[in-house]
Protein backbone atom coordinates (compact mmCIF):
# COMPACT_ATOMS: atom_id res chain seq x y z
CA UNK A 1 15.10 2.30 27.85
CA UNK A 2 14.66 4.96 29.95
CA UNK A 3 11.45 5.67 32.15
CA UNK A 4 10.66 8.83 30.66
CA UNK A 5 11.57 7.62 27.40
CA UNK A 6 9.28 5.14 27.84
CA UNK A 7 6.51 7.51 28.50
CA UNK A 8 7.08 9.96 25.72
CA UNK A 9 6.19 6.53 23.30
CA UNK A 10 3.41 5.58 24.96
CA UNK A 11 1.95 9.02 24.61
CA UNK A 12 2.86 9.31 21.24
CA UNK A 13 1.69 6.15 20.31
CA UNK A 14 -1.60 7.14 22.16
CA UNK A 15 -1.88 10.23 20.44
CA UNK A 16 -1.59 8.76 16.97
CA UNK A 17 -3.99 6.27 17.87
CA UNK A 18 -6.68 8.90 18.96
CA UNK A 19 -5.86 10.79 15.41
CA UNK A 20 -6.76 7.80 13.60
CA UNK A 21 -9.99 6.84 15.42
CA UNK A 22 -10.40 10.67 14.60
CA UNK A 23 -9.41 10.13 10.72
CA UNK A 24 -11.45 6.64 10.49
CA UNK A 25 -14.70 8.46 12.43
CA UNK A 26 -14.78 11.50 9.74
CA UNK A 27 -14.03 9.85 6.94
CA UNK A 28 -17.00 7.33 8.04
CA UNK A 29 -19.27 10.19 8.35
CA UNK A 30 -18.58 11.98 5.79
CA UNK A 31 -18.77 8.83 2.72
CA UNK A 32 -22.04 7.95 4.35
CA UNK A 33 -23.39 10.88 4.53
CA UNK A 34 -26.74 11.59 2.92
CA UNK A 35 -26.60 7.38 2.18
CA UNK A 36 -29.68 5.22 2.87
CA UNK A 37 -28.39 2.66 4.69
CA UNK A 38 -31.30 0.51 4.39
CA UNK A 39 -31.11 1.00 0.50
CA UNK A 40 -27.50 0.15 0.77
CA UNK A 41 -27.90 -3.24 2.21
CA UNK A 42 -30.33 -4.52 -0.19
CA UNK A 43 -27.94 -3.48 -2.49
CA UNK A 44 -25.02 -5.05 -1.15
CA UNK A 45 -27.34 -8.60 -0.60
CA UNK A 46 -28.21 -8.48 -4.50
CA UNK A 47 -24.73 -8.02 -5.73
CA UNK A 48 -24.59 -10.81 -7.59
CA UNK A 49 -22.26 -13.63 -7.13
CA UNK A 50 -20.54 -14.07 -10.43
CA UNK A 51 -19.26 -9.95 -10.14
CA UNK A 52 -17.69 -11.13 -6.78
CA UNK A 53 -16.17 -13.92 -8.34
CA UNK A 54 -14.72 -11.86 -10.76
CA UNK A 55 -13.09 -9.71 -8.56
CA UNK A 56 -11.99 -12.05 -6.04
CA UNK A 57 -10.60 -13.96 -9.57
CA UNK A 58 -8.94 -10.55 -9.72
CA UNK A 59 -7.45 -10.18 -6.61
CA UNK A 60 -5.62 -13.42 -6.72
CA UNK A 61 -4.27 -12.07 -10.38
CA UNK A 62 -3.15 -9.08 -8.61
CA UNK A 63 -1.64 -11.17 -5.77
CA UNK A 64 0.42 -13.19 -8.14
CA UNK A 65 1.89 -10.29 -9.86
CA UNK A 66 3.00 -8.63 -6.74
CA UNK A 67 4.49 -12.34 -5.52
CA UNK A 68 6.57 -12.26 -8.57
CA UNK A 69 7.59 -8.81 -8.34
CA UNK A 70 8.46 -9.24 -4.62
CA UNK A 71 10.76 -11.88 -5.69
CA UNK A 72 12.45 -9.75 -8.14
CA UNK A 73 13.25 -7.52 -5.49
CA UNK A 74 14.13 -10.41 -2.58
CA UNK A 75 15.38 -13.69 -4.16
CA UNK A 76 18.97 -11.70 -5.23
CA UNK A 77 19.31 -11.23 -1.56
CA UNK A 78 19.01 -14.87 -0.88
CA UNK A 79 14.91 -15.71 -0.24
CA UNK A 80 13.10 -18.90 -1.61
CA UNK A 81 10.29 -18.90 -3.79
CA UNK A 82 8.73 -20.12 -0.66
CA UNK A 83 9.97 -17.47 1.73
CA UNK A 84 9.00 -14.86 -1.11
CA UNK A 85 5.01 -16.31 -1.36
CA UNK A 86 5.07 -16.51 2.76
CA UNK A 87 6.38 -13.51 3.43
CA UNK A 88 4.47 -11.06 1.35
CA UNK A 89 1.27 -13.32 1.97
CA UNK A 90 1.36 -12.54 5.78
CA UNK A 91 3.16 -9.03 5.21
CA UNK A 92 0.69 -7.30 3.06
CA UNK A 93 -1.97 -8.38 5.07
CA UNK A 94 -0.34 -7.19 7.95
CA UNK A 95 -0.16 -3.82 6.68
CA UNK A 96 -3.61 -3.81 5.87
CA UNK A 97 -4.77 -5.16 9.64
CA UNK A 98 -2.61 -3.15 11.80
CA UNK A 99 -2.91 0.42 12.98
CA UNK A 100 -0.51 2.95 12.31
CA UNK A 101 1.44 1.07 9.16
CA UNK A 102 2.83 -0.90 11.92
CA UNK A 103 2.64 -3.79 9.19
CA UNK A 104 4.64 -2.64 6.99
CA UNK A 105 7.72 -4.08 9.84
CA UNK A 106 6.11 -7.45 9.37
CA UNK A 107 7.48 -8.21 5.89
CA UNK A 108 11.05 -7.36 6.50
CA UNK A 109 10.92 -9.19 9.90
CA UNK A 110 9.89 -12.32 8.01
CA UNK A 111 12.26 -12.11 5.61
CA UNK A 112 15.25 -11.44 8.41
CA UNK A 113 13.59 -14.53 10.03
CA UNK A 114 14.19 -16.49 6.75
CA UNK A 115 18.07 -15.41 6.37
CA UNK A 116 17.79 -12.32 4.39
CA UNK A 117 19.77 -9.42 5.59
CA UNK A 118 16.48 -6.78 7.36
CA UNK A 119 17.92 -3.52 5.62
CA UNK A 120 17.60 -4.84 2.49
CA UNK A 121 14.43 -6.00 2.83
CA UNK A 122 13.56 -2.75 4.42
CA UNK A 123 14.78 -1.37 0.66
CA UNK A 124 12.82 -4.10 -1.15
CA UNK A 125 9.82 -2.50 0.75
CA UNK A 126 10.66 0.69 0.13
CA UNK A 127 11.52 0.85 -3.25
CA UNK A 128 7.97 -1.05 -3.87
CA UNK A 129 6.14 1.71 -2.09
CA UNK A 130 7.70 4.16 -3.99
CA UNK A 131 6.62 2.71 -6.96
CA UNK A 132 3.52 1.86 -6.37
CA UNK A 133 2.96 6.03 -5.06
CA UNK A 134 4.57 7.25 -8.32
CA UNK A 135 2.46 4.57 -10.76
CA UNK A 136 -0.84 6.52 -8.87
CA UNK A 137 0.54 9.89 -9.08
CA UNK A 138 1.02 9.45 -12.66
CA UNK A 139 -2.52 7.77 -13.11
CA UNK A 140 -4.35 10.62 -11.34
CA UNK A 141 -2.54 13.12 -13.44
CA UNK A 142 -2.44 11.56 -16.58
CA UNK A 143 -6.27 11.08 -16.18
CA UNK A 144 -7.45 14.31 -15.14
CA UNK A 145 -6.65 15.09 -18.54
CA UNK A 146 -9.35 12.99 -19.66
CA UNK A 147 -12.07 14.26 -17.83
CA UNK A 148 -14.88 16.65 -19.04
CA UNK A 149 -13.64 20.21 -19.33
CA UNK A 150 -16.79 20.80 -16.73
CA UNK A 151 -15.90 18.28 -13.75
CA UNK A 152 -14.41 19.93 -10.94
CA UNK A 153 -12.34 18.32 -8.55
CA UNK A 154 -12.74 18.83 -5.02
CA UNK A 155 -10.17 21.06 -3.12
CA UNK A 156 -9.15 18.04 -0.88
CA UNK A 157 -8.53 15.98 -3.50
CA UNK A 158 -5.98 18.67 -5.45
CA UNK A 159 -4.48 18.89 -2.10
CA UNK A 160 -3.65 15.19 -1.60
CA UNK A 161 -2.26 14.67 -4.88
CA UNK A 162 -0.29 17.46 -4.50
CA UNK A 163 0.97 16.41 -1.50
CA UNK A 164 1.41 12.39 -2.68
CA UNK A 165 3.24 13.83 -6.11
CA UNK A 166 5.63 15.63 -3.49
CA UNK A 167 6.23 12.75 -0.90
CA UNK A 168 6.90 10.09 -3.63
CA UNK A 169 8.78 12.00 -5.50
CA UNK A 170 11.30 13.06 -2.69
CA UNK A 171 11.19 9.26 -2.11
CA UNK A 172 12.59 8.51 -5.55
CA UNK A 173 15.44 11.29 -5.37
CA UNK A 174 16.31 9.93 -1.80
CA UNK A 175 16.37 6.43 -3.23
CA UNK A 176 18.45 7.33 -6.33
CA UNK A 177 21.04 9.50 -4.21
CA UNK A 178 21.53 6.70 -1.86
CA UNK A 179 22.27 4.12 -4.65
CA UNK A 180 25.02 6.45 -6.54
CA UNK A 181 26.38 7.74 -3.46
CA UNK A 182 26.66 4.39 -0.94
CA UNK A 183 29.40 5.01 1.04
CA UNK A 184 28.72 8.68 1.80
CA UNK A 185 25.35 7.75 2.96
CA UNK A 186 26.62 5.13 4.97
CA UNK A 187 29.37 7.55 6.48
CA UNK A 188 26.45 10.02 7.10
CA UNK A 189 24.80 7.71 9.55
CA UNK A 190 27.53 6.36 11.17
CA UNK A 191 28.33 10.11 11.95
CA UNK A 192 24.61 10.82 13.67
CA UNK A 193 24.47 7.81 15.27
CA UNK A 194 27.90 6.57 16.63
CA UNK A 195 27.76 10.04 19.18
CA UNK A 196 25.34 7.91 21.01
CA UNK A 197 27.06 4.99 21.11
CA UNK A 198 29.79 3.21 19.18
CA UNK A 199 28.05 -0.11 19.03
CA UNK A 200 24.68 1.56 18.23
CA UNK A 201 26.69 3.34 14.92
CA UNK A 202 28.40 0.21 14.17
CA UNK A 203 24.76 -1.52 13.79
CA UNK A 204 23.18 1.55 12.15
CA UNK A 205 25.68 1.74 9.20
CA UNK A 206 25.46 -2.28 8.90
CA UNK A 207 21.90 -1.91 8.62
CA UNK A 208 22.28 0.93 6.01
CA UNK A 209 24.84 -0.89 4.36
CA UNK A 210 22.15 -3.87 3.90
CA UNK A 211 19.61 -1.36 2.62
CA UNK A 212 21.64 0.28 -0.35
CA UNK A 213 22.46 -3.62 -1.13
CA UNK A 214 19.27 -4.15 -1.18
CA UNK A 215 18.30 -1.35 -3.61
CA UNK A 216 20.96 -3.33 -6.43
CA UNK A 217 18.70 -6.01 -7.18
CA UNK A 218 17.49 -3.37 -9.47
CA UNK A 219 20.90 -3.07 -11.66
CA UNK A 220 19.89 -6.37 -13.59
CA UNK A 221 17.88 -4.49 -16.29
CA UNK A 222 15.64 -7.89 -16.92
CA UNK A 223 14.75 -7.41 -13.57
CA UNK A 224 14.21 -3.77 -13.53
CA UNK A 225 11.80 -4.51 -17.12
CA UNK A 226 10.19 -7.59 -14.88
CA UNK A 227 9.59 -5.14 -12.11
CA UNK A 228 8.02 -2.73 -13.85
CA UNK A 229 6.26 -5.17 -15.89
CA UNK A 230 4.32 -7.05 -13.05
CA UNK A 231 3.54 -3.45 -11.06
CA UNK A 232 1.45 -2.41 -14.26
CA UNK A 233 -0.22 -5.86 -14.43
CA UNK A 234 -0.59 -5.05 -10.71
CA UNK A 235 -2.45 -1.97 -10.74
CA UNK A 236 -3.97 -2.33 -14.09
CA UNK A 237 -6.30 -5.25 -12.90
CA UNK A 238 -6.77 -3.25 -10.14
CA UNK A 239 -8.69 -0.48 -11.90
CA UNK A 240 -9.73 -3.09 -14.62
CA UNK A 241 -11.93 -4.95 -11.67
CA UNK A 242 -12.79 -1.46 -9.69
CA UNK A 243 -14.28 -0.81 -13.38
CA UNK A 244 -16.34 -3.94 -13.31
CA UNK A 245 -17.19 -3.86 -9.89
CA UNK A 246 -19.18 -0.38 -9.97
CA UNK A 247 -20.90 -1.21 -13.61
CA UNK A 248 -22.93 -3.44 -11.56
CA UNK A 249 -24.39 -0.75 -10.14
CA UNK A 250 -23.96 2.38 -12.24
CA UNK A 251 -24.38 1.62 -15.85
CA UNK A 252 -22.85 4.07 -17.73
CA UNK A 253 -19.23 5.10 -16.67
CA UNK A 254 -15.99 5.00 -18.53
CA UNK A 255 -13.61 2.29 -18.22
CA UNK A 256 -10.69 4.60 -16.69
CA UNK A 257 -12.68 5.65 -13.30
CA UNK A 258 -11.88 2.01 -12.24
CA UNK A 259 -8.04 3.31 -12.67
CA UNK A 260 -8.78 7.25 -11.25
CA UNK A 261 -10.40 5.60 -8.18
CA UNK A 262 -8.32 3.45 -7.06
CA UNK A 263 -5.49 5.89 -7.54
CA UNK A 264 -7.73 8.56 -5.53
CA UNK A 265 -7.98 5.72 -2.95
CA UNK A 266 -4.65 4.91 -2.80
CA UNK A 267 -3.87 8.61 -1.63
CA UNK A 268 -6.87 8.75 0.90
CA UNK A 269 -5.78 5.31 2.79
CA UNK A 270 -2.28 6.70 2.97
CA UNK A 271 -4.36 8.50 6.14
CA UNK A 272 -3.42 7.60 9.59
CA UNK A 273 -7.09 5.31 10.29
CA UNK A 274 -7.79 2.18 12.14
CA UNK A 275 -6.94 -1.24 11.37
CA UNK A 276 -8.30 -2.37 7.85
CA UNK A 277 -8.53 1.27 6.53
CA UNK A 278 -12.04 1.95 7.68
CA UNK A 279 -13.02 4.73 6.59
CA UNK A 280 -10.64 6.11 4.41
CA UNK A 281 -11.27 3.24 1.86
CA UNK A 282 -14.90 4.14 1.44
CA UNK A 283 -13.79 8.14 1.26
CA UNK A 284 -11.02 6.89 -1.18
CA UNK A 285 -14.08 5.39 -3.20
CA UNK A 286 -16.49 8.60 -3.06
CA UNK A 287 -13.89 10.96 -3.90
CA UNK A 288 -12.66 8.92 -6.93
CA UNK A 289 -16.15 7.61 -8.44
CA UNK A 290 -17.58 11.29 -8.03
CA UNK A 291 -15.86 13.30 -10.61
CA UNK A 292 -17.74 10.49 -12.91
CA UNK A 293 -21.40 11.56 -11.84
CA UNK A 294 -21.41 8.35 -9.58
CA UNK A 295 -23.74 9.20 -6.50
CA UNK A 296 -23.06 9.00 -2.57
CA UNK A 297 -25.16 6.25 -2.52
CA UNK A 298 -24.00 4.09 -5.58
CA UNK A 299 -20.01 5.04 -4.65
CA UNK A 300 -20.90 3.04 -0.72
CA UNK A 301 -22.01 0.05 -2.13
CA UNK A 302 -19.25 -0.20 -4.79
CA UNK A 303 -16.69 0.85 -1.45
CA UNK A 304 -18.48 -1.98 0.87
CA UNK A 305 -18.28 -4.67 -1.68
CA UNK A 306 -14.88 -4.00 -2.52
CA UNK A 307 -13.69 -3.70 1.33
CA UNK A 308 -15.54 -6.58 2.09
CA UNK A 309 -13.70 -8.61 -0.59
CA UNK A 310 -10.79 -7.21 0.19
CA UNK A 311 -11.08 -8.11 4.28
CA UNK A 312 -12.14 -12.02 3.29
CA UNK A 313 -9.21 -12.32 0.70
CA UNK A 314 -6.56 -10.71 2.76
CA UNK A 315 -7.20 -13.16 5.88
CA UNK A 316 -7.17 -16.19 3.49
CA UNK A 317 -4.05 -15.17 1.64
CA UNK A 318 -2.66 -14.43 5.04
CA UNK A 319 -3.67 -17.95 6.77
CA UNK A 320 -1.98 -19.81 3.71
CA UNK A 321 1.52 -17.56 4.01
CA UNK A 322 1.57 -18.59 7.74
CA UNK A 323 0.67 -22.36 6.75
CA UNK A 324 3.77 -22.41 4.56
CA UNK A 325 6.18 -20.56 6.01
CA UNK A 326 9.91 -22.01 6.20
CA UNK A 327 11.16 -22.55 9.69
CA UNK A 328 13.81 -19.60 11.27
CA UNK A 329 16.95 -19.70 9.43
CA UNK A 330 19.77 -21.18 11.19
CA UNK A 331 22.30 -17.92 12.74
């Protein structure tokens, strides 16, 4: 790589690095603002164990159904059970550690590691992002139906759905034209990138021919109804224990602002932050439990329990997919 090529990443990697110490800093400030922080660690002491159970009981649920769905997408590409369960164990976690999405790479390296071709495990990834972005689009709508004619939403939060009902969407339609129309997209970036160099377009349009292959493990229609299946056990625990988790602490609140939050949360985390999505978790929390008359103050101890869960069980889940990880495939 070139010298000055080499400088133009570093400083863009530097620069996306200070705008999500920026992100992570405001988004701190602003769902703690007007918070007793005192008040809020007694509260988090007294949770009381059994509720923490329960949603750590829930989070290994939710872990199993995206396992299974992970091997819909995976095992007709030539993964193990065991390279499935390793894989997404130390990939998700990954995601959630590192800065910048940079762990979203991990998963398809692992899988490439493990004999299964990277672009279509680069699909796989993709097409479960996608889905998982147009499940929460579709919750946030559906449910803003259902809220009292006299909530208002805040401006930000129109904004982001907007924008998240946009960006998914353009995902799916990119996903569906590259599946009906393989070869021209693979003719399409041979085209940009063989200019540069023939060997670099060669490896492009193998790698893109890997990634439409990857997107047919969804022609088998059990496994599309599987897929779907498990991504709605997936996120419906999800807001099930969100639901749970905040009736400790606020008493009266329907059972779908465990679903409206986490959907709200989903869109605020999809932030540039720092590792762990500090800040933009809690904010994800505030926004989403606030159209429900939750408080500032009982929103940050529902956010700090549930990050605080969610930190513990994503470095144990992530310790046992490195424990049983199968060893490099043979070349």
């Amino acid at each position: 790589m070139e010298p000055n090529a080499t400088k133009s990443s570093a400083a863009s990697l530097a620069l996306k690095g200070i705008v999500a110490l920026a992100v992570t800093g405001g988004t701190l400030w602003w769902a703690f603002s007007g918070v007793d922080l005192a008040r809020l660690g007694r509260d988090v002491a007294e949770t009381p164990w059994v509720v923490v159970a329960m949603f750590v009981g829930a989070h290994v649920v939710m872990h199993a159904a995206r396992t299974v769905r992970w091997g819909l997408l995976i095992r007709p590409l030539g993964a193990s059970w065991r390279l499935t369960f390793s894989s997404i164990s130390v990939g998700i976690p990954a995601a959630f550690f590192l800065p910048l999405r940079l762990g979203e790479l991990v998963r398809p390296a692992l899988c490439a590691r493990g004999g299964v071709p990277l672009g279509g495990a680069v699909a796989a990834v993709a097409v479960e992002r996608i889905a998982d972005g147009i499940v929460n689009v579709g919750i946030f709508f559906a449910l803003v139906r259902l809220l009292p004619a006299s909530t208002t939403l805040p401006d930000e939060l129109v904004v982001a759905s907007n924008f998240a009902l946009l960006g998914f969407g353009a995902g799916v339609a990119f996903l569906v034209a590259t599946y009906f129309a393989r070869e021209r997209m693979v003719r399409l970036v041979h085209a940009i990138s063989a200019p540069v160099s023939p060997a670099i377009g060669e490896r492009v349009a193998g790698l893109a021919t890997t990634f439409v292959d990857g997107l047919a493990s969804m022609r088998s229609l059990p496994r599309l109804v599987g897929f779907l299946a498990t991504t709605f056990v997936y996120w419906g625990v999800n807001g099930a224990a969100t639901w749970m988790l905040a009736r400790t602490y606020v008493a009266a609140l329907d059972f779908f602002a465990g679903a409206f939050t986490v959907a709200v949360t989903v869109f605020a985390v999809a932030l540039p932050a720092a590792p762990g999505f500090a800040g933009t978790l809690e904010a994800g929390y505030r926004l989403g439990l606030a159209p429900f008359g939750v408080d500032a103050s009982h929103a940050a101890v529902v956010a700090v329990v549930a990050h605080g869960v969610q930190l513990v069980f994503m470095g144990a889940i992530a310790g046992i997919g490195a424990w049983v990880a199968p060893p490099r495939a043979p070349r």
